[in-house]
Protein backbone atom coordinates (compact mmCIF):
# COMPACT_ATOMS: atom_id res chain seq x y z
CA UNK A 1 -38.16 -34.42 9.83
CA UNK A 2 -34.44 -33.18 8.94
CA UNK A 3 -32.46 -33.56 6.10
CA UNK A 4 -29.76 -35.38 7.16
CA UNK A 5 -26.01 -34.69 5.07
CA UNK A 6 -24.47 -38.02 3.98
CA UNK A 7 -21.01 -38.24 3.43
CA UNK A 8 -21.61 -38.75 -0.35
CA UNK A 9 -23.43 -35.69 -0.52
CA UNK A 10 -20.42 -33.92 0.88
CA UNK A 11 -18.07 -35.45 -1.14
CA UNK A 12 -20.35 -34.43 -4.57
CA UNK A 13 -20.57 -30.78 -3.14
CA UNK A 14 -16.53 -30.68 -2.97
CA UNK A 15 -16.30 -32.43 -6.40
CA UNK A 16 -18.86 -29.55 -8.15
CA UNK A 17 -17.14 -26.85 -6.03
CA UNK A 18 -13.77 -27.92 -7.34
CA UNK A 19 -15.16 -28.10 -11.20
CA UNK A 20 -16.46 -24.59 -11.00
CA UNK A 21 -13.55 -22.91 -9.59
CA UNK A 22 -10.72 -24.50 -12.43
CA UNK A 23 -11.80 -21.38 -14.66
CA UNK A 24 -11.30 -18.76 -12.50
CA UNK A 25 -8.42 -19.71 -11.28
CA UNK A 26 -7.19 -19.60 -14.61
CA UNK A 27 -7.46 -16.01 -15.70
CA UNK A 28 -4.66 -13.70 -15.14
CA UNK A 29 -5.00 -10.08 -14.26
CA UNK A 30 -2.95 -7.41 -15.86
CA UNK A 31 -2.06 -4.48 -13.61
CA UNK A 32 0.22 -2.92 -16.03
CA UNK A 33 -2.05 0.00 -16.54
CA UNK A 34 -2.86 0.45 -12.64
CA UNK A 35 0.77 0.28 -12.03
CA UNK A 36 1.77 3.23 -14.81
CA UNK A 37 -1.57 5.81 -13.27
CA UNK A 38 -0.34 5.05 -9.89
CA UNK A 39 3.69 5.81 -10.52
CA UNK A 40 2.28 8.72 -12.64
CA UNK A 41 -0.15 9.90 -9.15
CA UNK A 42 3.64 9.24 -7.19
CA UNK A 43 5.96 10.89 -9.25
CA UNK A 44 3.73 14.04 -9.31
CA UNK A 45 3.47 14.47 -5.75
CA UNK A 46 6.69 13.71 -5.13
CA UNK A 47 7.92 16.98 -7.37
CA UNK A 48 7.30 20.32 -6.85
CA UNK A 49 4.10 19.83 -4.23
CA UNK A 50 6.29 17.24 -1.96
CA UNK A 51 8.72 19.89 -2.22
CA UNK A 52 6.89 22.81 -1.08
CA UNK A 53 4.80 21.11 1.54
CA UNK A 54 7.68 20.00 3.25
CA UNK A 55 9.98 22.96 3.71
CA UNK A 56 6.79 24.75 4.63
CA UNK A 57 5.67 21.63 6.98
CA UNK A 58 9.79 21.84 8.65
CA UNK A 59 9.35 25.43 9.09
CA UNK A 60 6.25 25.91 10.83
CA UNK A 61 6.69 22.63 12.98
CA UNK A 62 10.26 24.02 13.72
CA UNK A 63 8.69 27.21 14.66
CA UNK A 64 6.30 25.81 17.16
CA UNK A 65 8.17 23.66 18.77
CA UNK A 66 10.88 26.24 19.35
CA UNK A 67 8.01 28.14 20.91
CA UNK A 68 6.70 25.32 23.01
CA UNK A 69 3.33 24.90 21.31
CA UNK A 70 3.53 21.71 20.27
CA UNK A 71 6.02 18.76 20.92
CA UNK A 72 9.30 18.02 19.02
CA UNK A 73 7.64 14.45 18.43
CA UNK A 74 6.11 16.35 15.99
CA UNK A 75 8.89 17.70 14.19
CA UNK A 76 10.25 14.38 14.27
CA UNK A 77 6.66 12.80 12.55
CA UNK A 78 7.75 15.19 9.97
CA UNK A 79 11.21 14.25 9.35
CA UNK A 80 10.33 10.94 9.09
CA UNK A 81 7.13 11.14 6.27
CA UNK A 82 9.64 13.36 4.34
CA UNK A 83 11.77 10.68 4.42
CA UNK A 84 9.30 7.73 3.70
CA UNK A 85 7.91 9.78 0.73
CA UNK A 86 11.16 10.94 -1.42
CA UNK A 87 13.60 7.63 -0.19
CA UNK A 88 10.74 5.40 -1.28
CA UNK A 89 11.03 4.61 -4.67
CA UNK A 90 14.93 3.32 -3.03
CA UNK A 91 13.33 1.40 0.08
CA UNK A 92 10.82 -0.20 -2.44
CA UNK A 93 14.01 -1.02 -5.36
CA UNK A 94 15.77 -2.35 -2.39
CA UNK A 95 13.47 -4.52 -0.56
CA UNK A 96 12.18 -6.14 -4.31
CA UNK A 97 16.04 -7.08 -4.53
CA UNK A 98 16.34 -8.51 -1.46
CA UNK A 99 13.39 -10.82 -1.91
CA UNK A 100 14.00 -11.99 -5.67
């Protein structure tokens, strides 16, 4: 024979699921300290290694594409994560004051 799930049973499961969740919901989480390692990881690899990596990345992609080894897709790809990576502290600034 099977259990069968009354409606009142339902309706106590909802009540004590309810009940249990008011504390959690309640706690805030702090990600001041994530925030400060994370700009700290961003600001260093947007210095001198961004730098480097880049004009090397240009010149070599520039290089073989000139030569027709690979495609200029590729020195575009390029262009554009250079971009993304030093204009995005701006892009980031701009789109928080758009939405607040």
């Amino acid at each position: 024979m099977r259990p069968t799930i009354t409606p009142a049973l339902l309706l106590l499961l909802a009540a004590a699921i309810t009940v249990q969740t008011d504390a959690a919901l309640a706690q805030t989480i702090d990600f001041s300290d994530a925030e400060g390692v994370a700009t700290g990881v961003l600001a260093s690899l947007r210095g001198v290694f961004a730098t480097a990596f880049f004009g090397i990345a240009f010149v070599v992609t520039g290089f073989l594409a000139a030569f027709n080894r690979i495609s200029w897709a590729w020195v575009a790809l390029v262009v554009v994560g250079a971009f993304l990576v030093f204009a995005g502290p701006a892009i980031v600034a701009n789109l928080r004051a758009a939405f607040s």
